[in-house]
N, C-alpha and C. Protein backbone atom coordinates (compact mmCIF):
# COMPACT_ATOMS: atom_id res chain seq x y z
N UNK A 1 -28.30 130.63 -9.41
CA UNK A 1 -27.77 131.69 -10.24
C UNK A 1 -26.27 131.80 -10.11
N UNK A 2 -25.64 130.67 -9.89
CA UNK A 2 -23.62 130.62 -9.52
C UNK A 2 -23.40 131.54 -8.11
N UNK A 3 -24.52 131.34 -7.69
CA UNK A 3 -23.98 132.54 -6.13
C UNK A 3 -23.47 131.39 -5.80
N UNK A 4 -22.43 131.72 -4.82
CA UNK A 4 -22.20 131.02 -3.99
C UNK A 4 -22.28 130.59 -2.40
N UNK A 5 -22.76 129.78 -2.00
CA UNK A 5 -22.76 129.89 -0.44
C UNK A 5 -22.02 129.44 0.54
N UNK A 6 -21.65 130.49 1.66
CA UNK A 6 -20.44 130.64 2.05
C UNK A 6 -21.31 130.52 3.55
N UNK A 7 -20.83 129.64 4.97
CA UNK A 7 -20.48 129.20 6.07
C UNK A 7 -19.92 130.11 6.93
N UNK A 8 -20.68 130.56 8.52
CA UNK A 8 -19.36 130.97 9.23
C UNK A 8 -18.53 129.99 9.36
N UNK A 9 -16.87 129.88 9.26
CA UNK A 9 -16.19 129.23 9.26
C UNK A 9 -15.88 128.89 10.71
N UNK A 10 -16.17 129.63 12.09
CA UNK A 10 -15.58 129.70 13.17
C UNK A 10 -16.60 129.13 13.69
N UNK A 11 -18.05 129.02 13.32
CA UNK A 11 -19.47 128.26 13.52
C UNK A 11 -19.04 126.60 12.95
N UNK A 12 -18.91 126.95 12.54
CA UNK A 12 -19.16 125.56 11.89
C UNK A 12 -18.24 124.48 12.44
N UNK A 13 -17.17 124.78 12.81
CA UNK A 13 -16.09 124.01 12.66
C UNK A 13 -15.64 124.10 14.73
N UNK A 14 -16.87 124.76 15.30
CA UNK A 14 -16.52 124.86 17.33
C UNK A 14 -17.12 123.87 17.67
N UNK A 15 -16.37 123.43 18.26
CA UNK A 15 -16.86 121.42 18.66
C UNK A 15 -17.86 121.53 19.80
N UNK A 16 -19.04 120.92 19.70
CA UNK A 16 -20.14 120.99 20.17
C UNK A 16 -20.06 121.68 21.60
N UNK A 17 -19.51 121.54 22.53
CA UNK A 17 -19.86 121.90 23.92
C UNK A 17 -18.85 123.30 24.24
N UNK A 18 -18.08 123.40 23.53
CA UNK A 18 -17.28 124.59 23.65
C UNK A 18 -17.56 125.46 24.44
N UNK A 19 -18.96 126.25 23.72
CA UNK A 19 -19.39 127.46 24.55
C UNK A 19 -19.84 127.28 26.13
N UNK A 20 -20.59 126.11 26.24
CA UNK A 20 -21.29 125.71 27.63
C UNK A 20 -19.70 125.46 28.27
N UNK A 21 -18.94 124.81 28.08
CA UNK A 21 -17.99 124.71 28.95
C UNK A 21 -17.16 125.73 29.53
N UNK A 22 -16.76 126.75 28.17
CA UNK A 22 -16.72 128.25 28.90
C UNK A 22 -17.36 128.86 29.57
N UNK A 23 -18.48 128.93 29.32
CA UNK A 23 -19.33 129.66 30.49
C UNK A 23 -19.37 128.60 32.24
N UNK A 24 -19.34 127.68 32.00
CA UNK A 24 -19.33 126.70 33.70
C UNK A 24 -18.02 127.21 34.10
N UNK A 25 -17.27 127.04 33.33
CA UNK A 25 -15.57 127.27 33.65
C UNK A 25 -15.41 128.97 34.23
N UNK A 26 -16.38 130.17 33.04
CA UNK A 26 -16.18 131.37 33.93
C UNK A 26 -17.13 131.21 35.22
N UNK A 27 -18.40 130.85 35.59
CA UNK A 27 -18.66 130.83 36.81
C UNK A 27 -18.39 129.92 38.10
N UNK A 28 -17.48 128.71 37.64
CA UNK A 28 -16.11 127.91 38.50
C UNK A 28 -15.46 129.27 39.22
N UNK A 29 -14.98 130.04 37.73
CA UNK A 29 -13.75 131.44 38.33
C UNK A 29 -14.51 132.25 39.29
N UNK A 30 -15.94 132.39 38.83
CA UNK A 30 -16.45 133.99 39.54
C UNK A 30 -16.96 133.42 40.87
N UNK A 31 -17.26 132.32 40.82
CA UNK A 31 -17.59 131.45 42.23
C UNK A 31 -16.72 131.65 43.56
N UNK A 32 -15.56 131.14 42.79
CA UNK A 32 -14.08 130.77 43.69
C UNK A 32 -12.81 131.01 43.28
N UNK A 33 -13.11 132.97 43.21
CA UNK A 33 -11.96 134.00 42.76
C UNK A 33 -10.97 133.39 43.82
N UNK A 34 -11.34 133.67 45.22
CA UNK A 34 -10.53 133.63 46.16
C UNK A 34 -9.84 132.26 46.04
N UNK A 35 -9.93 131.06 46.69
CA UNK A 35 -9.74 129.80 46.19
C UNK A 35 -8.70 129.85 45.32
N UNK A 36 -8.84 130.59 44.26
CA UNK A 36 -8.19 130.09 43.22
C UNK A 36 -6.72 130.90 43.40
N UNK A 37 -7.34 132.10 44.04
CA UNK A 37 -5.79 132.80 44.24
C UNK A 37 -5.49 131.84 45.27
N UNK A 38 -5.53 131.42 45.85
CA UNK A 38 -4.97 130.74 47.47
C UNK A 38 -4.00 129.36 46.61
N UNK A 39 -4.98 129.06 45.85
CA UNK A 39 -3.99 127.94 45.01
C UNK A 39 -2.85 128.67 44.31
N UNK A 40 -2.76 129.63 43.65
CA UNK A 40 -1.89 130.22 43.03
C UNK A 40 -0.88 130.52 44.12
N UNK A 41 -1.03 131.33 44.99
CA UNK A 41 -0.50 131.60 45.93
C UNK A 41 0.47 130.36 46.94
N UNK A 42 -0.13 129.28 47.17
CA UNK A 42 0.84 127.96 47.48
C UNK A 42 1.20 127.39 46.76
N UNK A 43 1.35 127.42 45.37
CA UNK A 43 1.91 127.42 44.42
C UNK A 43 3.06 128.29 44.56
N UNK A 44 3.25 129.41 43.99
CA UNK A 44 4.08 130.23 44.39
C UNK A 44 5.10 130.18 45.94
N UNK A 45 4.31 129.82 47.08
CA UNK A 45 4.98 129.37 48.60
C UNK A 45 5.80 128.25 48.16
N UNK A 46 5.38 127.14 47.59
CA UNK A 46 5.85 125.90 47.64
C UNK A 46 7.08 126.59 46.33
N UNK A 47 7.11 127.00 45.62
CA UNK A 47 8.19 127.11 44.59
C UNK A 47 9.48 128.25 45.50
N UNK A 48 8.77 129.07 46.62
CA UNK A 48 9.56 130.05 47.01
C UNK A 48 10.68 129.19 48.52
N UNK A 49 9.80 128.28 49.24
CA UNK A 49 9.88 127.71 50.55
C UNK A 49 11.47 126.85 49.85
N UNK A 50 12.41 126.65 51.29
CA UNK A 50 13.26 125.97 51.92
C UNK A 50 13.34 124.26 51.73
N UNK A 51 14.02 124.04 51.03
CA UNK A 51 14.28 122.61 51.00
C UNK A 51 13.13 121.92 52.36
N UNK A 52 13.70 122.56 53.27
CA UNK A 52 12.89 121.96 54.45
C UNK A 52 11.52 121.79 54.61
N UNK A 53 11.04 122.89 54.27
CA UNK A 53 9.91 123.31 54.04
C UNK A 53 8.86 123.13 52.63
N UNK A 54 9.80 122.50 51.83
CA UNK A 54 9.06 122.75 50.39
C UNK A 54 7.87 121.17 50.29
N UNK A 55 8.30 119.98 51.24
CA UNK A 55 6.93 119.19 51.09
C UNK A 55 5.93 119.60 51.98
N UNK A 56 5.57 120.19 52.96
CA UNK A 56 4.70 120.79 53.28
C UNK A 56 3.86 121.70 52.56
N UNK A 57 4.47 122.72 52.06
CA UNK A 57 4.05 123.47 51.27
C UNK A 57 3.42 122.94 49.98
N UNK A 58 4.30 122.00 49.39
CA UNK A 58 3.71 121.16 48.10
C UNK A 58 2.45 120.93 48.37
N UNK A 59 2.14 119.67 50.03
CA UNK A 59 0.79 119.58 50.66
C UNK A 59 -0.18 120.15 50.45
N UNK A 60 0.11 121.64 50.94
CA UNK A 60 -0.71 122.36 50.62
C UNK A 60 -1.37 122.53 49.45
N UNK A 61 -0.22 123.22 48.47
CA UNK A 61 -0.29 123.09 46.81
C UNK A 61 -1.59 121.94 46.53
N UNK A 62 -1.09 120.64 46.82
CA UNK A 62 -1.66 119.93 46.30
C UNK A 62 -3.51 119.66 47.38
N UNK A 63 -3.25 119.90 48.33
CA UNK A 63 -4.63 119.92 48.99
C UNK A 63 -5.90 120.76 48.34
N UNK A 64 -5.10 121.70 47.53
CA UNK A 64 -6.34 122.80 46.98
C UNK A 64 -6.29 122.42 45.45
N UNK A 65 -5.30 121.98 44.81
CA UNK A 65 -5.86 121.41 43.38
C UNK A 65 -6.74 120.06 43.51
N UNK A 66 -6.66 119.22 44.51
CA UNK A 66 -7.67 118.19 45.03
C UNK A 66 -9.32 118.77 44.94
N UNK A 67 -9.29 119.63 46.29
CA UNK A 67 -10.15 120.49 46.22
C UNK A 67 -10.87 121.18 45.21
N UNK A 68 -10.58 121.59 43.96
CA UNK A 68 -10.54 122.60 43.25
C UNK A 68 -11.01 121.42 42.13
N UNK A 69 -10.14 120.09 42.21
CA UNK A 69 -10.27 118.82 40.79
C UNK A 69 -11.91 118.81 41.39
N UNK A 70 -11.89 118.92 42.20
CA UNK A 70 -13.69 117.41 42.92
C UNK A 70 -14.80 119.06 42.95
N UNK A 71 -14.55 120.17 42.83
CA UNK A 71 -15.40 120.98 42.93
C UNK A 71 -15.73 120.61 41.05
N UNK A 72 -14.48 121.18 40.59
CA UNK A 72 -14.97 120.81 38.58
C UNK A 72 -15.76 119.52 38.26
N UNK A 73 -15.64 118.59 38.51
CA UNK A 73 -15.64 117.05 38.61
C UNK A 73 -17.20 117.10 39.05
N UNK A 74 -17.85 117.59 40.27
CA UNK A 74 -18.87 118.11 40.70
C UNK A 74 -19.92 118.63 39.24
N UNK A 75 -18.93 119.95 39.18
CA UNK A 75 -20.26 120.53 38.16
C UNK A 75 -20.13 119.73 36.69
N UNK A 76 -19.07 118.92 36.90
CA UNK A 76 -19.22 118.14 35.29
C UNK A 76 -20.27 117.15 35.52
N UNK A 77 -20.12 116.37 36.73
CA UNK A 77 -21.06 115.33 36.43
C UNK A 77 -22.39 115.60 36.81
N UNK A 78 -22.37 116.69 37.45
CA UNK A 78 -24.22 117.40 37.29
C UNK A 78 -24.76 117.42 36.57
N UNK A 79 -23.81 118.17 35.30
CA UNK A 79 -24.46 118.66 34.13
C UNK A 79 -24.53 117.06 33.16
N UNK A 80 -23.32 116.23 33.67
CA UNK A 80 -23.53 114.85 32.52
C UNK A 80 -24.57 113.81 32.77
N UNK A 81 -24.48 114.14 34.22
CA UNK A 81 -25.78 112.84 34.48
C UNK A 81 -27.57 113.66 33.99
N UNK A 82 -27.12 114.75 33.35
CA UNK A 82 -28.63 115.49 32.26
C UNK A 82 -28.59 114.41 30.93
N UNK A 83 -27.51 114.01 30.80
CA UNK A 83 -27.64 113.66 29.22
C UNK A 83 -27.70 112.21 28.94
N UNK A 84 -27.86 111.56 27.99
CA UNK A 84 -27.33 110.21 27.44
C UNK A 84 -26.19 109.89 27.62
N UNK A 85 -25.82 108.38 27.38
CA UNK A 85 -24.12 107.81 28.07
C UNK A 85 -23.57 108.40 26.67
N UNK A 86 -23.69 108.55 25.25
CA UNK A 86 -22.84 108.92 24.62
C UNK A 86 -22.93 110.62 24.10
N UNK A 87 -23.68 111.30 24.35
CA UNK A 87 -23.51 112.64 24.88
C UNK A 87 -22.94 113.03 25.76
N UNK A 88 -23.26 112.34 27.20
CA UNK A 88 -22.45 112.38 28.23
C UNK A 88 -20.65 112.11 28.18
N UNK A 89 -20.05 111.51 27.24
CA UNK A 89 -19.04 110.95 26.67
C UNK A 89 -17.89 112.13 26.38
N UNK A 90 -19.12 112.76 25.17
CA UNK A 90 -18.58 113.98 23.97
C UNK A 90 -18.51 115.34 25.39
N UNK A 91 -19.35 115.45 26.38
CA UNK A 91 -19.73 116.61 27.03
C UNK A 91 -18.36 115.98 27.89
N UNK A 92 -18.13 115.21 28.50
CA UNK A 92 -16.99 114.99 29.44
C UNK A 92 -15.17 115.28 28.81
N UNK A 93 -15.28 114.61 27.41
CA UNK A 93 -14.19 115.28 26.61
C UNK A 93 -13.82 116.43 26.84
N UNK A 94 -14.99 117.38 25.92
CA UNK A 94 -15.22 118.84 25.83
C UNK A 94 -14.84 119.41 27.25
N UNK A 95 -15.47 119.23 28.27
CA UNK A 95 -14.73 119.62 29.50
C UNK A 95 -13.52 119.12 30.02
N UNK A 96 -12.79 118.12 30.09
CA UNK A 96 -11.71 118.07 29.97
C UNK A 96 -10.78 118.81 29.14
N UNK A 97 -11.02 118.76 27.53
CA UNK A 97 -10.31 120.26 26.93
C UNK A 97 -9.97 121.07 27.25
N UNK A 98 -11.63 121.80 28.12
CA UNK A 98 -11.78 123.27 28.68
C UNK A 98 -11.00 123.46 29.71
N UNK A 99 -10.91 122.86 30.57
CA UNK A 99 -10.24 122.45 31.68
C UNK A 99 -8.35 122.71 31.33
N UNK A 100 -7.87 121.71 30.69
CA UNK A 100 -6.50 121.91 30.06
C UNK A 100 -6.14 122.92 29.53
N UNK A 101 -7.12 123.45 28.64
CA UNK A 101 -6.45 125.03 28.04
C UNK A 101 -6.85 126.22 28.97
N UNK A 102 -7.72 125.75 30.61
CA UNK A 102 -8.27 126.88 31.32
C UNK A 102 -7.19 127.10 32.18
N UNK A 103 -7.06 125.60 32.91
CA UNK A 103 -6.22 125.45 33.59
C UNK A 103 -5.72 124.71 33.93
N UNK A 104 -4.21 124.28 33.34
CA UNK A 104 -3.51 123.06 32.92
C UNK A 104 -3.20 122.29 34.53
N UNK A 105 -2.97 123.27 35.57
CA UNK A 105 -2.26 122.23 36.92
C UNK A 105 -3.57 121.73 37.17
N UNK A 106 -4.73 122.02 37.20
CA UNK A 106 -5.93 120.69 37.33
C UNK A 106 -6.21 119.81 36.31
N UNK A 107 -5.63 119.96 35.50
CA UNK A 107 -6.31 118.69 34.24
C UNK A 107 -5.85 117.30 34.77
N UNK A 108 -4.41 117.37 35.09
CA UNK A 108 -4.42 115.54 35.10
C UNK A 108 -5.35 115.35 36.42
N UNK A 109 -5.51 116.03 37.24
CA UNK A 109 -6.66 115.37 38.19
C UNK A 109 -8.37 115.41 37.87
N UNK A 110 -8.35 116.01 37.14
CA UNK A 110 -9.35 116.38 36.26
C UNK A 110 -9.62 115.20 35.80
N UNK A 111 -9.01 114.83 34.67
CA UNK A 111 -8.57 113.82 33.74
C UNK A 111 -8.43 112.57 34.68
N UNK A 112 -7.72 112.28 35.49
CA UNK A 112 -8.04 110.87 36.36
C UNK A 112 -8.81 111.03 37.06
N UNK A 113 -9.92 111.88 37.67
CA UNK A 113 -10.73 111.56 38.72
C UNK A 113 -10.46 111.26 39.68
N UNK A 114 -9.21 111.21 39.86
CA UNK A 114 -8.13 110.38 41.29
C UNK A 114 -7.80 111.42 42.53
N UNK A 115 -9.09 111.91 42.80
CA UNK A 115 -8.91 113.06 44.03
C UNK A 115 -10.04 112.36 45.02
N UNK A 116 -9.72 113.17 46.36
CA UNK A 116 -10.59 112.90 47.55
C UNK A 116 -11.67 113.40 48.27
């Protein structure tokens, strides 16, 4: 009858894993509130500390985004080794995304897997 049919536009167009990755990503946060301030926090030391003092502190810095890459890395590949290699693919993207726009100082370790 010329109706027309009209799409949620914000449905239609949220790239498959979106929502699941937000939700792992808020219980990453509600898991390891603390943690995460402690990283923020030597973050902040290492930007505040003494020439002398500032690769130590970096150490630090960087000991807990290590930490923090292999805990994410963890619940990604829990949830990927559920799926097929090319689901598993699209779901590893999607969390990497989530990751970068959650929280950009873990993505490139995120993103290389190159932690201990």
């Amino acid at each position: 009858m010329g109706g027309r049919v009209t799409f949620p536009v914000m449905r239609l167009f949220r790239r498959r894993f979106t929502d699941l990755v937000e939700r792992q990503l808020d219980l990453f946060v509600g898991d390891h509130r603390a943690e995460i301030a402690g990283l923020v926090q030597a973050l902040d030391e290492h930007h505040r500390s003494s020439s002398e003092d500032a690769q130590e502190a970096y150490g630090d810095y960087q000991d807990r985004v290590d930490w923090a890459a292999q805990d994410l890395l963890t619940l990604r590949d829990a949830y990927a080794s559920t799926l097929d290699d090319d689901t598993a693919a699209a779901y590893r993207r999607a969390f990497s995304r989530g990751v970068r726009r959650r929280f950009p100082a873990l993505a490139r370790a995120v993103e290389s897997e190159d932690v201990d």
